[in-house]
Protein backbone atom coordinates (compact mmCIF):
# COMPACT_ATOMS: atom_id res chain seq x y z
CA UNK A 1 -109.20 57.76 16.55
CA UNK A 2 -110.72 56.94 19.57
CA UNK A 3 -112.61 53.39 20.40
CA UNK A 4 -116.34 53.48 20.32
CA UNK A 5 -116.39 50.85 22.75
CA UNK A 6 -116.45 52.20 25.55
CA UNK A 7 -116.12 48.53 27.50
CA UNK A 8 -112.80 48.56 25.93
CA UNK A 9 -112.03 52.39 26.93
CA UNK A 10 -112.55 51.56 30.47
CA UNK A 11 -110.02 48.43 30.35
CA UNK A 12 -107.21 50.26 28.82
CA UNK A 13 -107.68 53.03 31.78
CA UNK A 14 -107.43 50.40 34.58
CA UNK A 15 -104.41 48.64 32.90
CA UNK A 16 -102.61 51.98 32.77
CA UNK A 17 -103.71 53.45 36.15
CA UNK A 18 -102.47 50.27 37.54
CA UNK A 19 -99.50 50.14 35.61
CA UNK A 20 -98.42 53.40 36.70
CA UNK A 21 -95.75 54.02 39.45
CA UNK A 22 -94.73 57.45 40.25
CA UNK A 23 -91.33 56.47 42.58
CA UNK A 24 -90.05 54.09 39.48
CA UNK A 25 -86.78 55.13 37.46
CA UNK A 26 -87.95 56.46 34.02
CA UNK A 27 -87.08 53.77 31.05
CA UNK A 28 -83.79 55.32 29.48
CA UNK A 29 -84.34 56.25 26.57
CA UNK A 30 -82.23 54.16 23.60
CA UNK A 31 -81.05 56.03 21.17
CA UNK A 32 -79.04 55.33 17.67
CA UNK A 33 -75.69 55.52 17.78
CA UNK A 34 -73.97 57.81 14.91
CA UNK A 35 -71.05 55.39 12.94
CA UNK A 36 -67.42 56.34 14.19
CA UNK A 37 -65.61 58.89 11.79
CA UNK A 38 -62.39 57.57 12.80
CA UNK A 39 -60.92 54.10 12.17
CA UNK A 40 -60.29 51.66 14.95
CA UNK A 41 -57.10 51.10 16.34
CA UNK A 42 -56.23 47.83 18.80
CA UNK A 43 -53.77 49.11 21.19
CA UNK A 44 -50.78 46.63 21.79
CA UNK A 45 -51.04 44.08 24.86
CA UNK A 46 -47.04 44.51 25.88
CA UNK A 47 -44.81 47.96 25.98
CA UNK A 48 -42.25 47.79 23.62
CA UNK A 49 -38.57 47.37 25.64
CA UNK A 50 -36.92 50.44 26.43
CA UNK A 51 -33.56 51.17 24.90
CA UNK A 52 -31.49 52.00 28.16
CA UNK A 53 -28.06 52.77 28.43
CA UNK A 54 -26.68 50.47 30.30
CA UNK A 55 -28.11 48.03 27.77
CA UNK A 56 -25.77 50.27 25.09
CA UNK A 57 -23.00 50.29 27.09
CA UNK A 58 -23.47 46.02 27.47
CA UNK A 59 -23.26 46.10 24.12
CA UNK A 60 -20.23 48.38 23.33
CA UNK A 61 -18.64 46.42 25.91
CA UNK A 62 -19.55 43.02 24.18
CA UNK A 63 -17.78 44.36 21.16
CA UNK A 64 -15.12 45.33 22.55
CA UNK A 65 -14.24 42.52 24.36
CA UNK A 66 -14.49 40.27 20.53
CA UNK A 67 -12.54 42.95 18.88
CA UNK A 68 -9.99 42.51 21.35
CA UNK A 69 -10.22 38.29 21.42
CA UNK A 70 -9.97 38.88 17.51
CA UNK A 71 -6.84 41.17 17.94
CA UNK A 72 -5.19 38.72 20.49
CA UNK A 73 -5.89 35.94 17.74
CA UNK A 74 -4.35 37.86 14.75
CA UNK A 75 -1.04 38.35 16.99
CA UNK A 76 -0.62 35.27 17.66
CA UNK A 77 -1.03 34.08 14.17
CA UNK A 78 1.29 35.88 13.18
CA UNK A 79 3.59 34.89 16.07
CA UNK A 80 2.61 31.39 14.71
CA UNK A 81 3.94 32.36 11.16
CA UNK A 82 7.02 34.09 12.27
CA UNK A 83 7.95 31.62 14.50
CA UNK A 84 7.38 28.76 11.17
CA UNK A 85 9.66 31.23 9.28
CA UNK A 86 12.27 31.57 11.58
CA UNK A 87 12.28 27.33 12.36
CA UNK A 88 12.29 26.84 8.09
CA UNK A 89 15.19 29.15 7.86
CA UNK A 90 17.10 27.34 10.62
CA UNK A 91 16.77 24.32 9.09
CA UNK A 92 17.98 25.53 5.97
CA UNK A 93 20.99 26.52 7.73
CA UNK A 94 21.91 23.51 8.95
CA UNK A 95 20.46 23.52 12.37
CA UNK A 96 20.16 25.86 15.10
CA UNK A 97 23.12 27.15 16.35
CA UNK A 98 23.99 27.82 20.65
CA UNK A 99 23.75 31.03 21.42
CA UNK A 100 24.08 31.20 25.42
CA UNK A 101 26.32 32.46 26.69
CA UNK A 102 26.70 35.13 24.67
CA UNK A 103 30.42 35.07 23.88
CA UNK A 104 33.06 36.61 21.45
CA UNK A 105 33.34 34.88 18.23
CA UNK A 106 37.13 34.70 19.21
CA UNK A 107 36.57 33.24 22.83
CA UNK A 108 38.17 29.56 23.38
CA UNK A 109 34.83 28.25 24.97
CA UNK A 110 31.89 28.30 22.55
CA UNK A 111 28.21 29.26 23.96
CA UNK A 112 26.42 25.80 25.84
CA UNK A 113 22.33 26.44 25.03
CA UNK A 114 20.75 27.68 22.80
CA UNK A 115 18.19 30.82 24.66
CA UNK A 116 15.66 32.59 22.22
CA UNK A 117 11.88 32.81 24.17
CA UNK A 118 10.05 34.44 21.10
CA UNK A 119 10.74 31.11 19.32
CA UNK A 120 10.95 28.23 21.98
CA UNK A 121 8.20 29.27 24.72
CA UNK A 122 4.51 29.81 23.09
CA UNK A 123 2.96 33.46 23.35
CA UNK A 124 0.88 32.80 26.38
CA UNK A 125 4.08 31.67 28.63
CA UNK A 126 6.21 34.20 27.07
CA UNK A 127 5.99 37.28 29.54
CA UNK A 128 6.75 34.26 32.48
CA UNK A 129 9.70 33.31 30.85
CA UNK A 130 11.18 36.68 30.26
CA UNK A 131 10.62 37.11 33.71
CA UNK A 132 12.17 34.31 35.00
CA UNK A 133 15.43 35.19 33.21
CA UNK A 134 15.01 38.61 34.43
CA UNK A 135 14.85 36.92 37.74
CA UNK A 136 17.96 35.56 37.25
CA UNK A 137 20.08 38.11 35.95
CA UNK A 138 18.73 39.89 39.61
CA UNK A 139 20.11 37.25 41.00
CA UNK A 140 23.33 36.73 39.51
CA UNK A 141 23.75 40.82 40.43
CA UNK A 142 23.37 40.51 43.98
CA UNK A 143 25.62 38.05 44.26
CA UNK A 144 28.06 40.31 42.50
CA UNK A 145 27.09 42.77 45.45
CA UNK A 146 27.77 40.40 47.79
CA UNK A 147 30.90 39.85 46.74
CA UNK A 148 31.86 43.74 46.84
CA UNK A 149 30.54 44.19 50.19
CA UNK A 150 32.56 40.97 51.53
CA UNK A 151 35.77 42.62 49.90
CA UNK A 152 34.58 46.31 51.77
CA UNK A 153 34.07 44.23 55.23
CA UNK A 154 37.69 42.65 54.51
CA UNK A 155 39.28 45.82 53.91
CA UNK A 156 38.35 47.80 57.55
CA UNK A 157 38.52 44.05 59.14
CA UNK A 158 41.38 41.84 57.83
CA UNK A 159 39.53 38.86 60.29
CA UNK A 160 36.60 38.10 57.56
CA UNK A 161 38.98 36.56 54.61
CA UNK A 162 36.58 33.38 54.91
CA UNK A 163 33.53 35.60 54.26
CA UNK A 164 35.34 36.86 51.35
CA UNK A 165 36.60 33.37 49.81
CA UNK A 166 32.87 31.91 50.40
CA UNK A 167 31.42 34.72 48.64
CA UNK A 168 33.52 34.34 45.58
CA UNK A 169 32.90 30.89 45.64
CA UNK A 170 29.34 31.25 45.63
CA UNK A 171 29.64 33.63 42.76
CA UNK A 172 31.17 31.27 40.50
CA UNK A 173 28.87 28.49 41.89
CA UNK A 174 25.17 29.68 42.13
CA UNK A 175 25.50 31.74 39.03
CA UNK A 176 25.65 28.69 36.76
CA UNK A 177 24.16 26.37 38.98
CA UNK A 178 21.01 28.45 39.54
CA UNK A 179 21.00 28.74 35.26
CA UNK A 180 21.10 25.11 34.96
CA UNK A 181 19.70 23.82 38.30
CA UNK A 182 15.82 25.92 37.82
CA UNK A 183 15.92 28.27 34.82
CA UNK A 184 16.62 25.75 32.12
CA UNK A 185 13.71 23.50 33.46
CA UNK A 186 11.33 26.35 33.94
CA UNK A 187 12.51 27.07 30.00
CA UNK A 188 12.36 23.73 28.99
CA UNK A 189 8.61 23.15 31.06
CA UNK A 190 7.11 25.88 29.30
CA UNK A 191 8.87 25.02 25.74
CA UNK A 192 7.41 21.59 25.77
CA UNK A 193 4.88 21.40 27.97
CA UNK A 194 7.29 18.71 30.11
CA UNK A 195 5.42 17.88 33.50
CA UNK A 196 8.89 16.26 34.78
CA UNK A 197 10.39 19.57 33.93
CA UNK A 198 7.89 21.32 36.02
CA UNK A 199 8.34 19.23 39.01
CA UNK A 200 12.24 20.14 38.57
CA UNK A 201 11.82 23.36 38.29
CA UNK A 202 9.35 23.14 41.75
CA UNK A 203 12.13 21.12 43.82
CA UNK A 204 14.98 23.37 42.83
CA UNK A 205 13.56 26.17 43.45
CA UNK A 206 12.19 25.77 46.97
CA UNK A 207 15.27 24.99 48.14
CA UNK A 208 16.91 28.01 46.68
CA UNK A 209 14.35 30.20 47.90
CA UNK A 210 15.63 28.76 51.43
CA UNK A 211 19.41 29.59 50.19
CA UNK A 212 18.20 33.31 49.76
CA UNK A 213 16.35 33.85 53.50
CA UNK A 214 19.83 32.41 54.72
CA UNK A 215 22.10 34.94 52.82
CA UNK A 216 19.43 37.50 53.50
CA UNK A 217 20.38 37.12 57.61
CA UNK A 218 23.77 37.36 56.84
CA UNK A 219 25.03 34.75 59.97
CA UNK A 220 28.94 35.78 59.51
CA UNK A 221 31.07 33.06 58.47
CA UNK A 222 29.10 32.29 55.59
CA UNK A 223 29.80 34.45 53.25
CA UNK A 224 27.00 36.36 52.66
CA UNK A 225 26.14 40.14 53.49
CA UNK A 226 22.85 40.16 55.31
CA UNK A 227 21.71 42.36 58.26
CA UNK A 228 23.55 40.36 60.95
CA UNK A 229 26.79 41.31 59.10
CA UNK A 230 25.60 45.06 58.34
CA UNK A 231 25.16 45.33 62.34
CA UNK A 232 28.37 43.65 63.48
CA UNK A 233 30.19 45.39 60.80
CA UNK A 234 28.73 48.40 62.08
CA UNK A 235 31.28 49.43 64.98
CA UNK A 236 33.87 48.93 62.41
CA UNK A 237 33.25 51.38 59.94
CA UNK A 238 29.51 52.72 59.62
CA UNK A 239 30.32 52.76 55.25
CA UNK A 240 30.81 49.67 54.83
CA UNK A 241 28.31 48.77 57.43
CA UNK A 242 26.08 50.89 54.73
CA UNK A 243 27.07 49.05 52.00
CA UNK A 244 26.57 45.98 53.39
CA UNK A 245 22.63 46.68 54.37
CA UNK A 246 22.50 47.70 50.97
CA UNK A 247 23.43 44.12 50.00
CA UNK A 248 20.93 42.89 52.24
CA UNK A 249 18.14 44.64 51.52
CA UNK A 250 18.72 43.05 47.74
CA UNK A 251 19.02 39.55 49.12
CA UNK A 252 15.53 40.54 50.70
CA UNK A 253 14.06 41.77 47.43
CA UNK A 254 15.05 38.50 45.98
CA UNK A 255 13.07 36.47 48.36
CA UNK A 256 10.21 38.46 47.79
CA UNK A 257 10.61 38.24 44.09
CA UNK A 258 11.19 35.10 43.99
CA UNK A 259 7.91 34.23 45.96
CA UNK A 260 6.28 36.24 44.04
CA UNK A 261 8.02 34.45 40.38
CA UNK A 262 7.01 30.69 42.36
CA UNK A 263 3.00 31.67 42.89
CA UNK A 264 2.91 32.72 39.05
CA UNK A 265 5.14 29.66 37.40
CA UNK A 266 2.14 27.74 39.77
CA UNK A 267 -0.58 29.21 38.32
CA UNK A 268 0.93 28.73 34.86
CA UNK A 269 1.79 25.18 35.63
CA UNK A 270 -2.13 24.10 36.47
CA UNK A 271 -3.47 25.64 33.22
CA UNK A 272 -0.67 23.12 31.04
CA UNK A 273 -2.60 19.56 32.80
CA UNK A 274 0.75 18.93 33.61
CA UNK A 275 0.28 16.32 36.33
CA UNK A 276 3.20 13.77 38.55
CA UNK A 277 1.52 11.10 36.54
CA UNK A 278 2.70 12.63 33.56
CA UNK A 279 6.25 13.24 35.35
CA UNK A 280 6.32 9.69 35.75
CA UNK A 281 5.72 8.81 32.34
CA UNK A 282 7.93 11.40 30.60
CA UNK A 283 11.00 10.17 33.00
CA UNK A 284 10.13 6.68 32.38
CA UNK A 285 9.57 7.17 28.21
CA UNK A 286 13.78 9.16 29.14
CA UNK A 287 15.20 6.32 30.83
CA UNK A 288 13.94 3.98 28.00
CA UNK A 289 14.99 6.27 25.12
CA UNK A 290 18.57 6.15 26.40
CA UNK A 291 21.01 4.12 24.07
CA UNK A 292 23.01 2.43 27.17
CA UNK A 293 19.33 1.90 29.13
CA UNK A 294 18.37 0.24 25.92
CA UNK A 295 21.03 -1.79 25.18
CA UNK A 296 21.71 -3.22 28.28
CA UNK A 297 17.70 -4.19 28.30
CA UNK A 298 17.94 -5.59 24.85
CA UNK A 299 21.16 -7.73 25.78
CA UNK A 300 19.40 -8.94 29.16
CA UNK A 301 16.57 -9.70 27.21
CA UNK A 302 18.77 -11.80 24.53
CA UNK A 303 19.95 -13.64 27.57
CA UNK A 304 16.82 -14.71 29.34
CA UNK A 305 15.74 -15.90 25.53
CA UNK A 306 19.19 -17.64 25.52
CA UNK A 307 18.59 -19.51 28.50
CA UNK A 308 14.86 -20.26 27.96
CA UNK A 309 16.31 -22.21 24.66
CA UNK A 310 18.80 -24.34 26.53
């Protein structure tokens, strides 16, 4: 209805004329939104990880490495338990028994140690052991070969009967010497965990690898068949001179082995904590545990309380 003031009528048409802008933006127009028909869903802040497969094959790996620690601990458990076995029946026996040398039952001399490295030396040191021995027996077989090719180099030259007689002495010499001069303490290291034993085994066997550079050069008149004897021997007669590189060639194998055997029996030796301390101790705890050390240290003793009384 329109105003019958007309006052009033003319007001409202200035206020509007004067309100009006043609260049303004219209007013937007608000209209009512319609509810959502679907529910709301928060998406996550963080990506869940990706499975990869090098992740899987970490894994598989992981397990495999404890199934294998658990296997390695189940064998030597058992090692553990047949070794127990083996020391309760040898005690019900009466004691263990020598079994090195291995010799007839009907032989005058009766065997001197007693060897057996799946009961003595613990699992770990086992494979070092064995191939210490194996070491050895190598050894003990090129001397053997040494003393054939001295007896070939006598035969086509009559002159070298020294070489000959020095290699059978060596023979019968460094075979048991080298058994009881550095594999018994390498043995007896690893069997009781003996630093003093260790530091034995270390001082022998330096010098003997120097013994087996020597016989490797083969300077005549020693007795050994190394490549100075192949070459002189070779205007003689080029088969013997053959035989006798042959001989060398093992005494050179030997120094390399037994370079090789001396880095390993190291690198065993520093995972024991074997120490010289300990060497000291062990040969000092010896010397005391002797009956004639003893006594003569309890009689001296008695005397210096003797004359401290008068």
């Amino acid at each position: 209805m329109a105003s019958k003031d007309p006052q009033a009528r003319r007001m409202t048409m200035e206020v509007g004329f004067e309100d009006y802008n043609p260049f303004a933006e219209p007013t937007p127009t608000v209209t009512a939104s319609k509810p959502p028909t679907q529910p709301a869903v928060m998406k996550p802040t963080e990506e869940p990880p990706v499975y990869s497969l090098a992740r899987a094959q970490e894994t598989s790996g992981a397990a495999g490495d404890l199934l294998r620690r658990q296997e390695e601990l189940e064998r030597k458990a058992a090692e553990l338990d047949r070794r127990e076995r083996e020391m309760q029946s040898v005690r019900a026996s009466g004691g263990r028994r020598n079994n090195w040398p291995p010799l007839p039952g009907r032989f005058p001399v009766r065997p001197c140690f007693y060897h057996d490295i799946a009961v003595d030396i613990p699992v770990e040191y086992q494979k070092t052991v064995k191939n210490m021995y194996y070491l050895w027996m190598f050894h003990t077989g090129t001397l053997l070969a040494n003393l054939a090719g001295s007896l070939a180099w006598f035969s086509v030259d009559p002159t070298r009967r020294v070489d000959l007689g020095l290699a059978v002495l060596w023979f019968l010499l460094l075979t048991p010497c080298s058994f009881v001069c550095w594999y018994r303490p390498i043995y007896g290291a690893f069997k009781n965990n003996s630093s003093f034993s260790f530091f034995v085994f270390f001082f022998v066997f330096v010098w003997q690898l120097g013994v087996y550079a020597m016989q490797s050069a083969g300077i005549p008149g020693w007795g050994t068949c190394g490549w100075l004897s192949a070459l002189m021997c070779l205007k003689t007669s080029p088969a013997a001179s053959a035989l006798l590189m042959a001989v060398a060639a093992l005494f050179t194998a030997l120094v390399v082995a037994s370079l090789v055997m001396f880095m390993q029996v190291h690198a065993e030796y520093r995972t024991t904590g074997a120490s010289f301390q300990k060497a000291q101790q062990e040969l000092a705890a010896d010397i005391m545990a002797n009956k004639t050390v003893r006594a003569s240290t309890d009689a001296e003793t008695t005397r210096g309380d003797f004359r401290e009384r008068i």
